[in-house]
Protein backbone atom coordinates (compact mmCIF):
# COMPACT_ATOMS: atom_id res chain seq x y z
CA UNK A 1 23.25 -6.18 42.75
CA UNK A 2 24.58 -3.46 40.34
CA UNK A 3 23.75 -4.62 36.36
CA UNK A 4 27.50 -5.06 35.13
CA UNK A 5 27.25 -7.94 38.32
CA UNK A 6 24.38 -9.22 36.81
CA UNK A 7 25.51 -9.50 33.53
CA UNK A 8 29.13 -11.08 34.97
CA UNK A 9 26.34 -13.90 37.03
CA UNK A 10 24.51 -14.30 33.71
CA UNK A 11 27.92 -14.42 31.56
CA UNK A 12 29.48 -17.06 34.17
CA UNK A 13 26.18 -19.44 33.33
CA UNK A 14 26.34 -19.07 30.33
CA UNK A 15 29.89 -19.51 29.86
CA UNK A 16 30.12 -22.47 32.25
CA UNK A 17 28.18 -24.78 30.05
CA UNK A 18 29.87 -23.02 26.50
CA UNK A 19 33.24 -23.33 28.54
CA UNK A 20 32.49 -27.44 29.12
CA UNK A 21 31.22 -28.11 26.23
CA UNK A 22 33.30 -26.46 24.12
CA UNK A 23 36.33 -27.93 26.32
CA UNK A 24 34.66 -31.14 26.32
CA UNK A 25 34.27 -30.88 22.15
CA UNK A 26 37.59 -29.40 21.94
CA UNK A 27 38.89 -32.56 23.82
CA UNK A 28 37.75 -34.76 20.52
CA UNK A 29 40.58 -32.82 18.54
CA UNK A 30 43.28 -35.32 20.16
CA UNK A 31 40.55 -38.12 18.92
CA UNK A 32 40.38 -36.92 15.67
CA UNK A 33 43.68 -35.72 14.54
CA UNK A 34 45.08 -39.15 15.69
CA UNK A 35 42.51 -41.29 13.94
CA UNK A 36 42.52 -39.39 10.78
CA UNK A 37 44.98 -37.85 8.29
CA UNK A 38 45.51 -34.29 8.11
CA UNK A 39 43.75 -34.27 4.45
CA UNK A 40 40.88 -36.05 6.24
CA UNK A 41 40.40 -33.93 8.69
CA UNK A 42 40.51 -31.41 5.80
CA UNK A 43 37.72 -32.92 4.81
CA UNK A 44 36.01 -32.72 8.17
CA UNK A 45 37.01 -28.38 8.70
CA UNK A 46 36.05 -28.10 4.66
CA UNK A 47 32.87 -29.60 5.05
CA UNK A 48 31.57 -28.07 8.69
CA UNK A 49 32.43 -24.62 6.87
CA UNK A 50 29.66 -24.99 3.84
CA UNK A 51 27.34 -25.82 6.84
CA UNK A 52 28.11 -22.89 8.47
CA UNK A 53 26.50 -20.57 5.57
CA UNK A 54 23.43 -22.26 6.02
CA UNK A 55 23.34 -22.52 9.11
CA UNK A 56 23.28 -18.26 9.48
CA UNK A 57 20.13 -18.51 6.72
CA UNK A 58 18.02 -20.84 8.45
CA UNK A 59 18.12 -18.85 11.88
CA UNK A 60 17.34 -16.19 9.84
CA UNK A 61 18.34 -13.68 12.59
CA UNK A 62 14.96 -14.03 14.56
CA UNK A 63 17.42 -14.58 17.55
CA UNK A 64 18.25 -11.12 17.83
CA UNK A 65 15.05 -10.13 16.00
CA UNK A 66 12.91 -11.72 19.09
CA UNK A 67 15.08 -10.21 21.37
CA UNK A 68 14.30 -6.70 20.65
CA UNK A 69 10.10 -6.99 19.37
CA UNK A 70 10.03 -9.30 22.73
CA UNK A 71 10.69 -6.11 24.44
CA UNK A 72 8.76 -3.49 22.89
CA UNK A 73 5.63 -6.33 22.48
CA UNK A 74 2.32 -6.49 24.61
CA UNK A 75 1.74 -9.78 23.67
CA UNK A 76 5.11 -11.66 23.84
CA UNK A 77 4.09 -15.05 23.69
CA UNK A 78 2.78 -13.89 20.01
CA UNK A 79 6.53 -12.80 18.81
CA UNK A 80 8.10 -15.65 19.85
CA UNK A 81 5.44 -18.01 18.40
CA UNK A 82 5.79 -15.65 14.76
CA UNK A 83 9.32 -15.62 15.50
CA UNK A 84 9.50 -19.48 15.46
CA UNK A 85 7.35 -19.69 12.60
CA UNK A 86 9.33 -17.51 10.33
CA UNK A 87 12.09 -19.72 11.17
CA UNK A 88 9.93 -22.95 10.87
CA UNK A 89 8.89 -22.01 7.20
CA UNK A 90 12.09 -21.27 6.16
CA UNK A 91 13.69 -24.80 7.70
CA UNK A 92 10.54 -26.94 5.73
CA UNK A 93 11.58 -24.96 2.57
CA UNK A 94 14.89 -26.03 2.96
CA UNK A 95 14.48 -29.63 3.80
CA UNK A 96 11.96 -30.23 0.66
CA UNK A 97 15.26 -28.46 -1.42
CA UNK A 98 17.88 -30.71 0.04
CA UNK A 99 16.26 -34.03 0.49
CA UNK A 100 15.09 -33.57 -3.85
CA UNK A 101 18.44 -32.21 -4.94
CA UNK A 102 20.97 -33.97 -2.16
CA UNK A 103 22.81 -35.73 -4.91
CA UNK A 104 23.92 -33.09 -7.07
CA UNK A 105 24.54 -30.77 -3.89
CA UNK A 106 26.91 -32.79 -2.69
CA UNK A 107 28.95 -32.83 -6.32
CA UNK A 108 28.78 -29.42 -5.80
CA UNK A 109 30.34 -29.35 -2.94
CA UNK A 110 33.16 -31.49 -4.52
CA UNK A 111 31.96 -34.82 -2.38
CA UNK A 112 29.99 -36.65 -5.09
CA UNK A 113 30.36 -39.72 -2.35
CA UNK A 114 28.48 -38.14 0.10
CA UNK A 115 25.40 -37.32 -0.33
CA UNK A 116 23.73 -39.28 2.43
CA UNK A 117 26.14 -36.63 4.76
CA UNK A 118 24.25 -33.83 2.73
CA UNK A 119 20.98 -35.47 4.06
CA UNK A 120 22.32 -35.77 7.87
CA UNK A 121 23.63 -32.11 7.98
CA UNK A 122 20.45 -30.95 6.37
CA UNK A 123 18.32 -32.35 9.28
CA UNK A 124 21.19 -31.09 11.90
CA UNK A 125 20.90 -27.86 10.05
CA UNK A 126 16.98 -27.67 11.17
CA UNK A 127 17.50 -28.91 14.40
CA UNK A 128 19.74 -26.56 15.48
CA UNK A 129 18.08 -23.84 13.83
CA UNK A 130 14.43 -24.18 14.97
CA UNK A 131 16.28 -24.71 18.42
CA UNK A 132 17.66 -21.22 18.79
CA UNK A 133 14.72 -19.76 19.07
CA UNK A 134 13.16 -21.67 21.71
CA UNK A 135 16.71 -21.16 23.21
CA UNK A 136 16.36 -17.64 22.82
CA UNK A 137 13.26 -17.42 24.58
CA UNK A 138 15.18 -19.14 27.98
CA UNK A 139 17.34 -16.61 27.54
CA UNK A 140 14.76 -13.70 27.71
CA UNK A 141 12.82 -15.39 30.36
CA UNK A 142 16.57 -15.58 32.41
CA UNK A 143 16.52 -19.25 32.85
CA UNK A 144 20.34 -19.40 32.13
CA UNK A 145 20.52 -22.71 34.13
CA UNK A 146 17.96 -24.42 32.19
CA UNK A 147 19.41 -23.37 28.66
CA UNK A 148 23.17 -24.72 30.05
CA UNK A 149 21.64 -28.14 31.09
CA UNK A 150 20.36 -28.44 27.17
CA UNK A 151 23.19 -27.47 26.03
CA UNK A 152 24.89 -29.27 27.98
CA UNK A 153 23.27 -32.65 27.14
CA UNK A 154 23.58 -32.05 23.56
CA UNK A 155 27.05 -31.70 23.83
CA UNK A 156 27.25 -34.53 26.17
CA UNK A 157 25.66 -37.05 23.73
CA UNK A 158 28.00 -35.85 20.93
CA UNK A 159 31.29 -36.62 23.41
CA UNK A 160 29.84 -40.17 24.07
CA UNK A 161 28.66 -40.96 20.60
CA UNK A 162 31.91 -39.71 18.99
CA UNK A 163 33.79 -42.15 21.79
CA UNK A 164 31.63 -44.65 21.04
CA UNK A 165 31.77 -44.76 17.17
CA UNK A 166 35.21 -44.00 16.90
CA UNK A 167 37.11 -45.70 19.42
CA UNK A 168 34.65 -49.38 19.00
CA UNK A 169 32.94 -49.25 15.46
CA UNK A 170 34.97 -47.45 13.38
CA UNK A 171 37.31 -50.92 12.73
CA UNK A 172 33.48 -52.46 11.66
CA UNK A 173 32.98 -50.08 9.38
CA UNK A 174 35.94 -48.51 8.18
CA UNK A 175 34.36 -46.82 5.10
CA UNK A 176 32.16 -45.13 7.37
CA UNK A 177 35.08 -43.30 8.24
CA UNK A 178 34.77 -39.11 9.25
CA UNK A 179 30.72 -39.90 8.75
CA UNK A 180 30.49 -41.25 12.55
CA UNK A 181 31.66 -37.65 13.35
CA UNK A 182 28.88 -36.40 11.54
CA UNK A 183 25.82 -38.81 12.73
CA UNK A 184 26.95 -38.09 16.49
CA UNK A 185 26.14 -34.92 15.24
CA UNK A 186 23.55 -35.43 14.44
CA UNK A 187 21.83 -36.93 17.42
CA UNK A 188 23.17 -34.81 19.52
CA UNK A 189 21.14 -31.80 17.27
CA UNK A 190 18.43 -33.28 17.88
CA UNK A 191 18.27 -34.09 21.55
CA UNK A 192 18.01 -30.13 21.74
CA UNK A 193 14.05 -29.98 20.55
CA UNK A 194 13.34 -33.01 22.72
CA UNK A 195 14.31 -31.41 25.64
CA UNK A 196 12.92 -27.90 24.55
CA UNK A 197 9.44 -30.23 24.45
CA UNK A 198 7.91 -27.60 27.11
CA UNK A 199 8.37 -24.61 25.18
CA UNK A 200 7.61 -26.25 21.68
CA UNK A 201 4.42 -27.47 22.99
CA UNK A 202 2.78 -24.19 23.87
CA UNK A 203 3.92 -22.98 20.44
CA UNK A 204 1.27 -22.09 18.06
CA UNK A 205 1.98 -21.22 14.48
CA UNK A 206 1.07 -17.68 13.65
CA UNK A 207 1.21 -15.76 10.65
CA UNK A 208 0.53 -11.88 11.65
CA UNK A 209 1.13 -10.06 8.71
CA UNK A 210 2.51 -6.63 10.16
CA UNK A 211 4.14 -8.31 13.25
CA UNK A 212 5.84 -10.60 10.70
CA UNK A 213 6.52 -7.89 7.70
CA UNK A 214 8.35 -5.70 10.56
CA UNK A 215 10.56 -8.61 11.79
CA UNK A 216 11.83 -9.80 8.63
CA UNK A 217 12.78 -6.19 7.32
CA UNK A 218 14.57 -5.97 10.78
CA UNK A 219 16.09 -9.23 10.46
CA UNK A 220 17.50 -9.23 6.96
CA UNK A 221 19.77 -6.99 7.24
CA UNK A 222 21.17 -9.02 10.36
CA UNK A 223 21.10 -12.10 7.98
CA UNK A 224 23.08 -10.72 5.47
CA UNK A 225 25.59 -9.38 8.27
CA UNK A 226 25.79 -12.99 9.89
CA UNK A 227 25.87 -14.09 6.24
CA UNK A 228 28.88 -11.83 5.47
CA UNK A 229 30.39 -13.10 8.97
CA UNK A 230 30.75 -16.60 7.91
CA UNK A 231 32.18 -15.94 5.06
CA UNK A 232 34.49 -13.66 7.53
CA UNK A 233 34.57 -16.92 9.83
CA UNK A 234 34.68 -19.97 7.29
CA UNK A 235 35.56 -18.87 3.97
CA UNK A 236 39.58 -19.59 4.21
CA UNK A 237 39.24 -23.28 4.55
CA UNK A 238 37.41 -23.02 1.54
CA UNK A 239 39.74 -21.15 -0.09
CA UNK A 240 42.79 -22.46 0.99
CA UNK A 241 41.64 -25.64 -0.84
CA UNK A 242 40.28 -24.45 -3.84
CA UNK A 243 43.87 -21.83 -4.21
CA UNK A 244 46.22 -25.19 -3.55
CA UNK A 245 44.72 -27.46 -5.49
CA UNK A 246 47.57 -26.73 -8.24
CA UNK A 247 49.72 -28.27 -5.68
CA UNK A 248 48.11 -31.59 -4.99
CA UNK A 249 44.25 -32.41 -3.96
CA UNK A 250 46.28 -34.22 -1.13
CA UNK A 251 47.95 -31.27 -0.30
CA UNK A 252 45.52 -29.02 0.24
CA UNK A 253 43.26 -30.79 2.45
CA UNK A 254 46.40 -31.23 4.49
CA UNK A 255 47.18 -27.27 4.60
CA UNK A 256 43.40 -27.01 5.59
CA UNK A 257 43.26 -29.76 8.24
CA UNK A 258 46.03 -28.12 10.15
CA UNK A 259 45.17 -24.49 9.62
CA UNK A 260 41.57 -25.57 11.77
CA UNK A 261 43.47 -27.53 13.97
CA UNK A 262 45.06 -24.76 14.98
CA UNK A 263 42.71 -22.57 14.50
CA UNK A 264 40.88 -24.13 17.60
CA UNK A 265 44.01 -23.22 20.01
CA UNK A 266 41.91 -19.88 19.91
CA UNK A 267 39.06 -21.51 21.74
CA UNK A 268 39.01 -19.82 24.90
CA UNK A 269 38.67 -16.49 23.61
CA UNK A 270 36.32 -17.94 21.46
CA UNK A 271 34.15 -19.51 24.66
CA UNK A 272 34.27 -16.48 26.07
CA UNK A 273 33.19 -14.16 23.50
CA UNK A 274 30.25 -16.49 22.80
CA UNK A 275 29.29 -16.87 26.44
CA UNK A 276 29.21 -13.36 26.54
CA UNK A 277 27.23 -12.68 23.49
CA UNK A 278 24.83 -15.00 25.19
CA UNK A 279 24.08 -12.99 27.89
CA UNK A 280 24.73 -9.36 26.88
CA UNK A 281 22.47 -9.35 23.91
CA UNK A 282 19.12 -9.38 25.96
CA UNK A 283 21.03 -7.47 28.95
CA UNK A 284 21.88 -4.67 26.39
CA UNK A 285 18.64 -4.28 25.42
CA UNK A 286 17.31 -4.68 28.50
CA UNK A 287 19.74 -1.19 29.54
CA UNK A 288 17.94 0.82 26.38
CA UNK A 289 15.82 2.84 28.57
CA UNK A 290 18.28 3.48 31.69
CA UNK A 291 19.71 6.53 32.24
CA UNK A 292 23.26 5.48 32.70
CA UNK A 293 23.12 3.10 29.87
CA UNK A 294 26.16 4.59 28.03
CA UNK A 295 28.26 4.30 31.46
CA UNK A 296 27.08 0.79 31.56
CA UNK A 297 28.08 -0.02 28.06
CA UNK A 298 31.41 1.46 28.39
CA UNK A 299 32.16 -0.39 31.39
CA UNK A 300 31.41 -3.41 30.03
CA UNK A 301 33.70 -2.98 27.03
CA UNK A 302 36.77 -1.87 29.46
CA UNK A 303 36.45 -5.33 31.53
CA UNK A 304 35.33 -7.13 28.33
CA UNK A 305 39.01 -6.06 26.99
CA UNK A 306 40.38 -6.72 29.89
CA UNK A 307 39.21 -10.59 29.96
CA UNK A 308 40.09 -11.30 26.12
CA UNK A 309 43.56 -9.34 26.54
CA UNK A 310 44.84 -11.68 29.54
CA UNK A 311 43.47 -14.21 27.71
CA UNK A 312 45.46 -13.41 24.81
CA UNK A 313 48.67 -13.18 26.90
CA UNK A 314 48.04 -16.27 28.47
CA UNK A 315 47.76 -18.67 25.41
CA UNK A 316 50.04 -17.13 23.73
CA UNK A 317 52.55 -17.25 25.88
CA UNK A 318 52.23 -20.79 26.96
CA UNK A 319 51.88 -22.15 23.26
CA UNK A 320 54.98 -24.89 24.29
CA UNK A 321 51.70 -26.02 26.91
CA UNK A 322 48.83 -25.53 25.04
CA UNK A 323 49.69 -26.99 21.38
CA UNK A 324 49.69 -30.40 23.11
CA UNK A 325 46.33 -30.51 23.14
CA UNK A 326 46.68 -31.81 19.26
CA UNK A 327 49.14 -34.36 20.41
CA UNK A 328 49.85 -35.63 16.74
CA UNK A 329 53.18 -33.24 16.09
CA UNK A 330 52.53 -32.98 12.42
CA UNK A 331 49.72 -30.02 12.77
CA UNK A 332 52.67 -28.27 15.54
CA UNK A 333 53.63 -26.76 11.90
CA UNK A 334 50.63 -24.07 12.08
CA UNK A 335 51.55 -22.98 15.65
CA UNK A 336 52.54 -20.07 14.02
CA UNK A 337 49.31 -18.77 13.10
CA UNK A 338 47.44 -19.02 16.85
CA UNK A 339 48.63 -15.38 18.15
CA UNK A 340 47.53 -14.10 14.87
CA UNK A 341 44.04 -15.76 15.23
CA UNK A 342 44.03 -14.69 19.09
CA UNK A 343 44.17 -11.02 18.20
CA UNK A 344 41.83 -11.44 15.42
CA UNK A 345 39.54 -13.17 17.73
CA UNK A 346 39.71 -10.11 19.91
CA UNK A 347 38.92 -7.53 17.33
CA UNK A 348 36.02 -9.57 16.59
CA UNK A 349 34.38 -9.44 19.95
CA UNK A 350 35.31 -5.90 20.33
CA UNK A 351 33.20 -5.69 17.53
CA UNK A 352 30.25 -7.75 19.04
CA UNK A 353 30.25 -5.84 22.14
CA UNK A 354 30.01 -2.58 19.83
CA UNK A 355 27.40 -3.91 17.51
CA UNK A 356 24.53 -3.04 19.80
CA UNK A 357 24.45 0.29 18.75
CA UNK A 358 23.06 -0.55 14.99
CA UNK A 359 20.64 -2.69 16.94
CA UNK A 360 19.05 -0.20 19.49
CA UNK A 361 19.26 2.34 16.81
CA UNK A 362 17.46 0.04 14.36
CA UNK A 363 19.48 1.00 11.74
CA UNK A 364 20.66 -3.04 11.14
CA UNK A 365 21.35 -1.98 7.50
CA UNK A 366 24.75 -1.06 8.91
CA UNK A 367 25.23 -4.06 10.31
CA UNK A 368 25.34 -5.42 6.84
CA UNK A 369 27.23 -3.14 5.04
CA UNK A 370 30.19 -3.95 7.80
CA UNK A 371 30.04 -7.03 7.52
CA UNK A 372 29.98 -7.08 3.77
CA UNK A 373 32.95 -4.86 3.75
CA UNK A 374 35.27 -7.37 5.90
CA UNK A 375 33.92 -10.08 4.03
CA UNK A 376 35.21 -8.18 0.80
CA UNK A 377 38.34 -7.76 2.88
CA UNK A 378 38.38 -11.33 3.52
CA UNK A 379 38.16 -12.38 -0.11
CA UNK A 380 40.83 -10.43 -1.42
CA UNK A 381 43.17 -10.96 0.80
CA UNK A 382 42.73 -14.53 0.99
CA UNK A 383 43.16 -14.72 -2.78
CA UNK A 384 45.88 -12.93 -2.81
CA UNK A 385 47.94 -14.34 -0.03
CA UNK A 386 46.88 -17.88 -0.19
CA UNK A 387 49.12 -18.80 -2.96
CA UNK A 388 51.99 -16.94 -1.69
CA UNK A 389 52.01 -17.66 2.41
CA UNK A 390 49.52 -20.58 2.43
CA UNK A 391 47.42 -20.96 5.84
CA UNK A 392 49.70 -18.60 7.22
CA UNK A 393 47.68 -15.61 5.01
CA UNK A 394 44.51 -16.85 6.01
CA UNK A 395 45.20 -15.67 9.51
CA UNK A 396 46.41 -12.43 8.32
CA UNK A 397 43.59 -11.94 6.26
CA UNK A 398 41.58 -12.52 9.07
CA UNK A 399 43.22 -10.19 11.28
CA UNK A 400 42.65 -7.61 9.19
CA UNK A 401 38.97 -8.16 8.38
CA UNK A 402 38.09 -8.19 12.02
CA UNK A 403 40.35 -5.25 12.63
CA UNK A 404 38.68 -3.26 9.93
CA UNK A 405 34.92 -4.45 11.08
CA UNK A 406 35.97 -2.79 14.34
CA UNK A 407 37.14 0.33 13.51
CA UNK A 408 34.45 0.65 10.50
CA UNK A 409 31.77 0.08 13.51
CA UNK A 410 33.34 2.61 16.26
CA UNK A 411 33.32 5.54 13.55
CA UNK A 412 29.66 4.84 12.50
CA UNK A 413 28.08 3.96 15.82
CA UNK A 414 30.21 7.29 16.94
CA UNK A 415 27.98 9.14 14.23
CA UNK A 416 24.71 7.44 14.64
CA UNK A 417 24.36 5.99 18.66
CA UNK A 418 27.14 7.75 20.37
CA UNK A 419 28.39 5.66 23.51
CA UNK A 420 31.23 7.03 24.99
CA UNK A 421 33.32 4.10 25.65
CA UNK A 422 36.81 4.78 27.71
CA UNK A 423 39.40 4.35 24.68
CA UNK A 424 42.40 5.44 26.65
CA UNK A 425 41.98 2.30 29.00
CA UNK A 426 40.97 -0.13 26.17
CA UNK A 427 43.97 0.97 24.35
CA UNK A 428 46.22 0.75 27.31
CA UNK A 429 45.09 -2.84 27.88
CA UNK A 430 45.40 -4.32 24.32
CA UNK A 431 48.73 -2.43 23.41
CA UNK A 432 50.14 -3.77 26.81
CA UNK A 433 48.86 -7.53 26.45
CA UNK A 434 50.47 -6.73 22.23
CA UNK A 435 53.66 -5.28 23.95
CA UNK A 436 54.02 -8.22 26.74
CA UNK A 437 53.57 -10.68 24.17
CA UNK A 438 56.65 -9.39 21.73
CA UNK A 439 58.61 -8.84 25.01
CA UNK A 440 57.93 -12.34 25.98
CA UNK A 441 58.89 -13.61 22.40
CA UNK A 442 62.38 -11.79 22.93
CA UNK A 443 62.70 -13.45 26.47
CA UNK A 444 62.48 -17.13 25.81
CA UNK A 445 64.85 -19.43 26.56
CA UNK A 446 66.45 -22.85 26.33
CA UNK A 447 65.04 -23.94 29.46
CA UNK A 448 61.14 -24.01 29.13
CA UNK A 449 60.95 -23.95 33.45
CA UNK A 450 62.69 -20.43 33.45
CA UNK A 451 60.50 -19.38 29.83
CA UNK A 452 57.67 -20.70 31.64
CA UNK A 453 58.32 -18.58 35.06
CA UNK A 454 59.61 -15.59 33.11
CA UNK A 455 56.30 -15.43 30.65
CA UNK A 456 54.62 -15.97 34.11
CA UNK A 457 55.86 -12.82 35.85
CA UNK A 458 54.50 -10.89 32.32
CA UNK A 459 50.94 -12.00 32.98
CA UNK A 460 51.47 -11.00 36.14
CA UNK A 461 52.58 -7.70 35.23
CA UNK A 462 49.87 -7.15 33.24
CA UNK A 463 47.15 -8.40 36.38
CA UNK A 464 49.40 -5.58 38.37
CA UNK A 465 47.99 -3.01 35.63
CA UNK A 466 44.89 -4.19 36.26
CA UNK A 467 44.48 -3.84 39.42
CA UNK A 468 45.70 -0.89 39.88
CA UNK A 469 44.18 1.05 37.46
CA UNK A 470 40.77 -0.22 38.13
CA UNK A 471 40.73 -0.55 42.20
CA UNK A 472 40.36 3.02 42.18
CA UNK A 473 37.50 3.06 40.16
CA UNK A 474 35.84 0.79 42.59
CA UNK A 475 36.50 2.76 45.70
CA UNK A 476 35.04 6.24 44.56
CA UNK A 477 31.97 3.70 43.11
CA UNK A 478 31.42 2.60 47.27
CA UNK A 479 32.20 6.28 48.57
């Protein structure tokens, strides 16, 4: 089996349990746009996005981190056990912060009236952090099927609970309100190191100075990237409130609760480009010391644009299909944003997939100054657009942070890890999926059966690029 198969197999695990469960989450939008207001599910996006930041500190980057010391290491059951302890130490640290200051964290964060929330997410926060290592370590050891069942369960308890609350106990206890979306949550976080008992019990807690000195001076500079990238990721919702608040507290928790509505019409992309990140991470490193590594790499990239591109087309094409999936009509007013997102979505796993070259290089500092400069990006733009095009700037902003992150990456890794990766083809493929898209904007009509057949034959089109510039490739590859 050649490696780019064996990284499709390992994708295709990986992806089937990201692509269920996030299908199977995404399927709780209908549930929750119906039962709550737009400004509440405001509340909701607002709140999941200041739990993102932490959530990036208390991993603490020992994900990638293990990966490549796991590799290099004599003794690997000692990284992942300093690994986990790094991570450990920071979580406890954490906790003891929250659970003493919960109160007047939670008036920070403009909810004064929930603080117990602050103490859920807090323990969700460790969870889910002390569980990506030990997931990380399934994913070194290749047990792909093992780490999709977990995930899968976790997921699974969060559908049911979220049913369960919402549709039978949410009339009970009304003023519970958007906090039974947060304690399924919860429990579903922590199903994750119950089931992860095997690994967690042969754990021991190890403090090597060196071993633990040369992760952390590898891993901060991924932190501060990751760190950067939700503010890349998150900070708009944030923003959008705080810019529109002149205009009604109201207001702009309803600008924000359909701007992430929407934002999640971008989800298979998104699936994908996390199912792949899943797999290619310790696949890429695992191709450091092959001799066609760079031809590996660049092939890769050309199919990985090639997947998010028809992608692209797809959804974007078939919006009149796909926005029913939030069946309440009154977020169908940010439907204007989701081909903005999807090609923002893009750049950013273009990005991923081009990241490993800071990585294998060890030079991570890079990692961090990109991801500082979108974030930059991101802030000024979103200040400046907010108040003039609402949501609708947050997208662009967006856009143009991952587009910049992707180009600022190519040009350094070009100077520092060279990988020749096959630009003519990557181009072809995005400008074509770009140019099919406006073509297909220009040819819709009254009838949605003939838009729908007509967009049809454009994804076909592009499929008939495809194949025929790639089949080729494939027959030299068996001669």
């Amino acid at each position: 089996m050649s490696v780019i198969k064996k990284l499709a197999g390992q994708t295709a695990v990986y992806g089937l349990s990201s692509i269920i469960g996030r299908l199977l989450n995404y399927f709780l939008v209908p549930l929750h746009t119906t039962i709550f207001l737009e400004k509440e599910y405001g509340e909701v996006s607002e709140f999941y996005s200041y739990v993102a930041f932490f959530a990036v500190m208390l991993t603490f980057g020992m994900e990638t981190t293990f990966f490549r010391f796991v590799n290099k290491s004599e003794d690997k059951e000692k990284t992942f056990n300093q690994a986990l302890s790094i991570v450990l130490a920071v979580n406890a640290l954490f906790l003891l912060i929250v659970f003493g200051f919960s109160g007047q964290l939670a008036s920070l964060m403009g909810y004064p009236q929930y603080q117990m929330y602050v103490i859920w997410f807090a323990c969700i926060l460790a969870f889910d952090a002390s569980s990506s290592v030990l997931l990380a370590k399934l994913r070194f050891l290749n047990q792909a099927k093992k780490f999709a069942i977990i995930q899968l369960s976790s997921i699974g308890v969060n559908i049911f609970l979220n049913l369960f609350f919402l549709l039978f106990l949410i009339d009970y206890f009304p003023d519970t309100g958007i906090g039974f979306i947060f304690l399924a949550n919860l429990f579903a976080s922590l199903i994750k190191p119950l089931m992860l008992y095997k690994e967690l019990s042969s754990f021991r807690f190890t403090i090597d100075k060196a071993l633990a000195k040369s992760m952390i001076v590898f891993a901060v500079p991924l932190l501060i990237a990751s760190f950067a990238g939700i503010i890349n990721e998150t900070l708009d919702r944030i923003l959008l409130k705080n810019l529109l608040l002149d205009q009604g507290e109201d207001f702009a928790k309803t600008q924000v609760g359909i701007y992430s509505a929407n934002y999640k019409l971008a989800i298979f992309i998104t699936i994908f480009i996390q199912a792949f990140r899943y797999a290619a991470e310790p696949f890429f490193f695992a191709q450091e010391k092959s001799a066609d590594k760079n031809k590996v790499y660049s092939k890769v990239m050309t199919w990985f644009v090639i997947v998010v591109a028809l992608m692209f087309l797809v959804i974007a094409l078939n919006l009149d299909i796909f926005k029913w999936f939030i069946p309440n009509e009154n977020y169908h007013v940010g439907l204007v944003v989701v081909p903005v997102l999807l090609l923002a979505n893009i750049c950013l796993g273009i990005y991923y997939n081009q990241s490993i070259w800071y990585k294998l290089a060890d030079k991570t500092k890079f990692g961090a100054y990109i991801a500082i400069g979108g974030a930059t990006i991101t802030i000024l733009l979103n200040v400046i657009l907010i108040p003039i095009f609402g949501y609708v700037g947050s997208a662009w902003a967006t856009l143009s942070c991952y587009f910049s992150m992707m180009v600022a990456s190519y040009l350094l890794g070009k100077k520092h890890y060279p990988i020749k990766y096959n630009l003519r083809k990557v181009g072809l493929y995005l400008f074509t999926s770009v140019g099919l898209y406006f073509l297909g904007l220009l040819l819709s009509f009254e009838s949605k059966a003939i838009t729908f057949v007509v967009h049809s034959i454009l994804i076909l089109m592009f499929i008939g690029l495809v194949m025929f510039m790639e089949r080729p490739l494939q027959t030299l590859r068996k001669k």
